[in-house]
C-alpha atoms as a PDB file:
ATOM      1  CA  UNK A   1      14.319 190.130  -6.101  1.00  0.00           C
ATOM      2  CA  UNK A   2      16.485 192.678  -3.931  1.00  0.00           C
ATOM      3  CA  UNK A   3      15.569 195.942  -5.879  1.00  0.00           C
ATOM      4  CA  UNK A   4      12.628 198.312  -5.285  1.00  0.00           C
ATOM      5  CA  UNK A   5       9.074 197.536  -7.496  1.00  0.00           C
ATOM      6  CA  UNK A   6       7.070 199.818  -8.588  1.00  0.00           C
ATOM      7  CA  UNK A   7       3.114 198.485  -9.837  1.00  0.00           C
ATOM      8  CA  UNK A   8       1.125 200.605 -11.748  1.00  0.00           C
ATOM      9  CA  UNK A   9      -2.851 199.110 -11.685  1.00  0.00           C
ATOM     10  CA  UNK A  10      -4.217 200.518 -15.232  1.00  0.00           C
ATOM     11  CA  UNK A  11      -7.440 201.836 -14.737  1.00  0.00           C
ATOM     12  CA  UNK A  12     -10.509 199.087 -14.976  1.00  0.00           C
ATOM     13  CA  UNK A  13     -11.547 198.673 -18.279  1.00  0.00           C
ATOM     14  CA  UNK A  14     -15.582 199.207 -19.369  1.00  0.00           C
ATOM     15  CA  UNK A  15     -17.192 195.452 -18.518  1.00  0.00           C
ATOM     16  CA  UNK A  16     -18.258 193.809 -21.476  1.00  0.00           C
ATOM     17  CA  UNK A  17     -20.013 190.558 -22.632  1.00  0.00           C
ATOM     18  CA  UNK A  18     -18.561 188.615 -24.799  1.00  0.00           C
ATOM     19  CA  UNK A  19     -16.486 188.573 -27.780  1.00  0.00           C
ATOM     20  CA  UNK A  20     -18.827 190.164 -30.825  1.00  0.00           C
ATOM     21  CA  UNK A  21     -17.584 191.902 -33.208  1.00  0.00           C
ATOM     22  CA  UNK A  22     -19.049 194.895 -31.244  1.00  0.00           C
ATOM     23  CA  UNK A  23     -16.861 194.115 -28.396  1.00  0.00           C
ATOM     24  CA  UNK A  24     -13.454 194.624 -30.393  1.00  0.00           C
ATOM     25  CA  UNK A  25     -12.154 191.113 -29.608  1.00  0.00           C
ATOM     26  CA  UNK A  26     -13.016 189.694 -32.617  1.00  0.00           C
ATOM     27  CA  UNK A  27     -11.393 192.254 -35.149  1.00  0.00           C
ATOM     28  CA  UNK A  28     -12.452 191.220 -38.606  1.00  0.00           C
ATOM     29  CA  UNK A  29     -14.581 189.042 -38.871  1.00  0.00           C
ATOM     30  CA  UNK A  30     -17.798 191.293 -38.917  1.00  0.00           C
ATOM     31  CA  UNK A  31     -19.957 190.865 -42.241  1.00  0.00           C
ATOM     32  CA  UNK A  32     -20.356 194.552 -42.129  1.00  0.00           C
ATOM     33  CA  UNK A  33     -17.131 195.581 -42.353  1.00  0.00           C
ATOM     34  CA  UNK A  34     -15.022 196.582 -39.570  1.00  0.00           C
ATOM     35  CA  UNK A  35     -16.262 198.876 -36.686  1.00  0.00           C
ATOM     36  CA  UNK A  36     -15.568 199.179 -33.188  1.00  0.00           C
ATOM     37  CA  UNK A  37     -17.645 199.705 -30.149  1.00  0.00           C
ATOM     38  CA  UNK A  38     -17.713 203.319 -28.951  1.00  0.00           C
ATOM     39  CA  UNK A  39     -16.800 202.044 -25.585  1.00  0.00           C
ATOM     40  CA  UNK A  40     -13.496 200.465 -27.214  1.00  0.00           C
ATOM     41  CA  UNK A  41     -12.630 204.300 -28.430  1.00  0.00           C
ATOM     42  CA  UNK A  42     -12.822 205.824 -25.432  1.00  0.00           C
ATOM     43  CA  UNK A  43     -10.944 202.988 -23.534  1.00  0.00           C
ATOM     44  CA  UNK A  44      -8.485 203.332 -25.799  1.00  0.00           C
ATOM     45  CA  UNK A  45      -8.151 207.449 -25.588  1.00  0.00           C
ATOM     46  CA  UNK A  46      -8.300 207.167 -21.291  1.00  0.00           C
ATOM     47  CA  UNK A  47      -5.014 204.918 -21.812  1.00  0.00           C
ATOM     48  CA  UNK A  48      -3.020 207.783 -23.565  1.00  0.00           C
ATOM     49  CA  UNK A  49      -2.636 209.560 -19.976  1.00  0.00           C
ATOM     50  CA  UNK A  50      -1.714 205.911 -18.496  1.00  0.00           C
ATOM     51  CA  UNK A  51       1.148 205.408 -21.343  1.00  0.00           C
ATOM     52  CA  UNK A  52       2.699 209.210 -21.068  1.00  0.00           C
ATOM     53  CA  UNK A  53       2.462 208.087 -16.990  1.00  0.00           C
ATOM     54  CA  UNK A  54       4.154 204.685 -17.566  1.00  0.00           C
ATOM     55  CA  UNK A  55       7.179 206.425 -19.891  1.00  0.00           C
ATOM     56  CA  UNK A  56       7.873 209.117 -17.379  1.00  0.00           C
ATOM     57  CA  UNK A  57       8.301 206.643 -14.232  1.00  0.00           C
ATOM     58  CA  UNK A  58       9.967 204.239 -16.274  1.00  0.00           C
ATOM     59  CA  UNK A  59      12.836 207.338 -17.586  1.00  0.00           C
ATOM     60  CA  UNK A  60      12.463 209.012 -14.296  1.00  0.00           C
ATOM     61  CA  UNK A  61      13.623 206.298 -12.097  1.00  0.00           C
ATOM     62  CA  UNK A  62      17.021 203.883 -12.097  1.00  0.00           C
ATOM     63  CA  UNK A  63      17.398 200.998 -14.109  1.00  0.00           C
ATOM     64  CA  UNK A  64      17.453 198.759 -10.599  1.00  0.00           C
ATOM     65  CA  UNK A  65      13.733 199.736 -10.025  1.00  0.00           C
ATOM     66  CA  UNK A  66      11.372 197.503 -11.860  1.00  0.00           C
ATOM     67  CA  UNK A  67       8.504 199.089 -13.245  1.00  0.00           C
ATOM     68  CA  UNK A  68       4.965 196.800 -14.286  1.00  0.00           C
ATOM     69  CA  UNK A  69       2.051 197.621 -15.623  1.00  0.00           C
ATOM     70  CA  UNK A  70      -0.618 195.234 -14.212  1.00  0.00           C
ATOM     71  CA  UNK A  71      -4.067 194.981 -15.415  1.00  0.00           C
ATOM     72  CA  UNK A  72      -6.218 194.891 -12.195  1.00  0.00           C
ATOM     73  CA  UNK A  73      -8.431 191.954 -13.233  1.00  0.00           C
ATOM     74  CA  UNK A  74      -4.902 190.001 -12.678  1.00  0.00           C
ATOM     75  CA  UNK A  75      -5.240 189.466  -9.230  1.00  0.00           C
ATOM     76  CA  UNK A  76      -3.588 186.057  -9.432  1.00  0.00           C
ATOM     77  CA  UNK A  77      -0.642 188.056 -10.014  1.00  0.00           C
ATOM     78  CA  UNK A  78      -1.453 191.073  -8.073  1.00  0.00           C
ATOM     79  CA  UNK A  79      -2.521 190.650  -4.641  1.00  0.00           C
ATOM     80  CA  UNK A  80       0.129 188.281  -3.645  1.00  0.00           C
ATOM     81  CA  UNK A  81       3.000 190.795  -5.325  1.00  0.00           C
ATOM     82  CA  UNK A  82       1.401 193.626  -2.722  1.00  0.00           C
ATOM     83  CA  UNK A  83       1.716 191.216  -0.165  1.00  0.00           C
ATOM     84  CA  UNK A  84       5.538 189.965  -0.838  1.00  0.00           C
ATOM     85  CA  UNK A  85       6.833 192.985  -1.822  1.00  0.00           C
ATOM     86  CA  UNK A  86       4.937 194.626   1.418  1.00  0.00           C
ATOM     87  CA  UNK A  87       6.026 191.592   4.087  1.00  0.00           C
ATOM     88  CA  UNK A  88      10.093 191.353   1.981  1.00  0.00           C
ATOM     89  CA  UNK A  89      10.441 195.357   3.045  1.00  0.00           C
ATOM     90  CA  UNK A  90       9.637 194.496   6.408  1.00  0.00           C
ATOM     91  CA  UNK A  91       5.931 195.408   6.908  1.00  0.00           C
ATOM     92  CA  UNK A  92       3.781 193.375   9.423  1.00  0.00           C
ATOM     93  CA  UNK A  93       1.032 191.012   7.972  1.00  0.00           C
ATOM     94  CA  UNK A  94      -1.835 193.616   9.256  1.00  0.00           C
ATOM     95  CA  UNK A  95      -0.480 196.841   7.009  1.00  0.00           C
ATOM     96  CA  UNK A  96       0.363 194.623   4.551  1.00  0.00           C
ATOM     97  CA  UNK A  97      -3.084 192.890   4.185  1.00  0.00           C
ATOM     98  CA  UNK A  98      -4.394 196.382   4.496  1.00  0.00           C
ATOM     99  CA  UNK A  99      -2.476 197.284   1.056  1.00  0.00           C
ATOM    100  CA  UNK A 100      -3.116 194.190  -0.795  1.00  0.00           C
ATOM    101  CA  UNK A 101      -7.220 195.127  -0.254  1.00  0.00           C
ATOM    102  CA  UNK A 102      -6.193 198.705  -1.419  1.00  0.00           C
ATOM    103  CA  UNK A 103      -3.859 197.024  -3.775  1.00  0.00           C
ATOM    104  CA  UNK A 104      -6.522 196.761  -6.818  1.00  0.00           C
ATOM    105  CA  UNK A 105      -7.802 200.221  -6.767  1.00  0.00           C
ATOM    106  CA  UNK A 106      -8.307 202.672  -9.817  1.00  0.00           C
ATOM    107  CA  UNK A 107      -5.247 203.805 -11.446  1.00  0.00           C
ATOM    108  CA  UNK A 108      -3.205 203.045  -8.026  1.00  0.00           C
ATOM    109  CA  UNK A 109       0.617 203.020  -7.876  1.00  0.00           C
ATOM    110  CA  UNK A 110       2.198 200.665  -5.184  1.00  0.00           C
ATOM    111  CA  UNK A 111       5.873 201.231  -4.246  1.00  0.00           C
ATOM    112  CA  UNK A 112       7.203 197.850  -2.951  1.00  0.00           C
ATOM    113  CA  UNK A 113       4.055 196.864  -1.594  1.00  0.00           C
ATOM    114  CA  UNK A 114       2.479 200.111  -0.112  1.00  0.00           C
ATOM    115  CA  UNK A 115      -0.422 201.955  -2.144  1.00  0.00           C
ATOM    116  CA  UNK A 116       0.910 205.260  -3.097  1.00  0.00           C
ATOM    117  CA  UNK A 117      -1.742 206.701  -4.999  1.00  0.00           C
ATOM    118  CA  UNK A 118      -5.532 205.493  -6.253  1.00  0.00           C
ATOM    119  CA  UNK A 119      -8.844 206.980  -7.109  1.00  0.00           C
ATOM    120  CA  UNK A 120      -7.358 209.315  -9.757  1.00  0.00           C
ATOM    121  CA  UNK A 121      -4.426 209.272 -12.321  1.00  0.00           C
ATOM    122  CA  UNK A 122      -1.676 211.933 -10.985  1.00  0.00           C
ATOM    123  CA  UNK A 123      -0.090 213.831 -13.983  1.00  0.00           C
ATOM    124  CA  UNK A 124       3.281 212.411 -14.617  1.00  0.00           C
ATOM    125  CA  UNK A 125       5.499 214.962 -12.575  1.00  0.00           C
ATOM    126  CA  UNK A 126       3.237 213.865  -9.415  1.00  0.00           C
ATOM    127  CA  UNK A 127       3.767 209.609 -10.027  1.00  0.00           C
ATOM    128  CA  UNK A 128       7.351 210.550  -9.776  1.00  0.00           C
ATOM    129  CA  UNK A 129       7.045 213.114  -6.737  1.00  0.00           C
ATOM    130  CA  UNK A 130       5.371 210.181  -4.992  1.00  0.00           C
ATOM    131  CA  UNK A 131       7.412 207.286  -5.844  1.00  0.00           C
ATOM    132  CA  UNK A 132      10.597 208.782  -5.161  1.00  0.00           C
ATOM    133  CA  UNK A 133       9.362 209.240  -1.599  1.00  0.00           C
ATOM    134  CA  UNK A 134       7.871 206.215  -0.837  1.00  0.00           C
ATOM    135  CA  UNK A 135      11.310 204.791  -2.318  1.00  0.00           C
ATOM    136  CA  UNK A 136      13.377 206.663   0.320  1.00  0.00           C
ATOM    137  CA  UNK A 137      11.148 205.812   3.515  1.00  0.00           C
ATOM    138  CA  UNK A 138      11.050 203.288   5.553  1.00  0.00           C
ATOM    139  CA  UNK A 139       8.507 200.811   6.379  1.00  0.00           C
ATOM    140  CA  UNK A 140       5.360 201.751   9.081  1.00  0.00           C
END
């Protein structure tokens, strides 16, 4: 890959145990009827700011800039991305073991390896303010 990466970590879903029809994985199959969890509802309504987040980066940047969504529980997917993506734009093993740690954080948006942005979703206009910058710098 020769293009820029951008990884945004949805926030962590509520923990459940397993797969009830309570715990919405099961859809259908409850004798009383269909219901979900309350827990499911508001997971689902804190991922409307996440999607209106995703489609601005996604029209706000150039086509040669992949965007992913990653779940954070993926970290056989994640942590090694931070850490190529950090060491293939020329960072040293130290920073970028520091960002694959950070790498997994709430909401956080990594720009070709470097955490951007964690702890809180930005509003759209932000994401964009601070992937456009960590785009143009160069690696410390």
């Amino acid at each position: 890959m020769t293009g820029h990466r951008v990884l945004l970590v949805r926030p962590w879903d509520t923990a459940r145990v397993g797969s009830g029809c309570c715990g919405g994985a099961t859809g259908g199959i409850c004798v009383e009827g269909w219901h979900e969890d309350p827990e499911t509802v508001r997971d689902r309504a804190s991922r409307e700011p996440w999607g209106a987040l995703y489609r601005a980066v996604r029209g706000g940047l150039p086509d040669t800039v992949a965007v992913e969504m990653v779940d954070p529980q993926n970290t056989l997917f994640l942590l090694p991305a931070v850490v190529r993506d950090a060491r293939r734009r020329g960072r040293s093993w130290p920073a970028s073991l520091r960002e694959m740690v950070r790498g997994p954080g709430y909401a956080a948006i990594i720009v070709d390896g470097r955490v951007v942005s964690q702890g809180e979703l930005p509003d759209p206009d932000r994401a964009l303010q601070l992937i456009r910058a960590a785009l143009t710098q160069r690696c410390r």
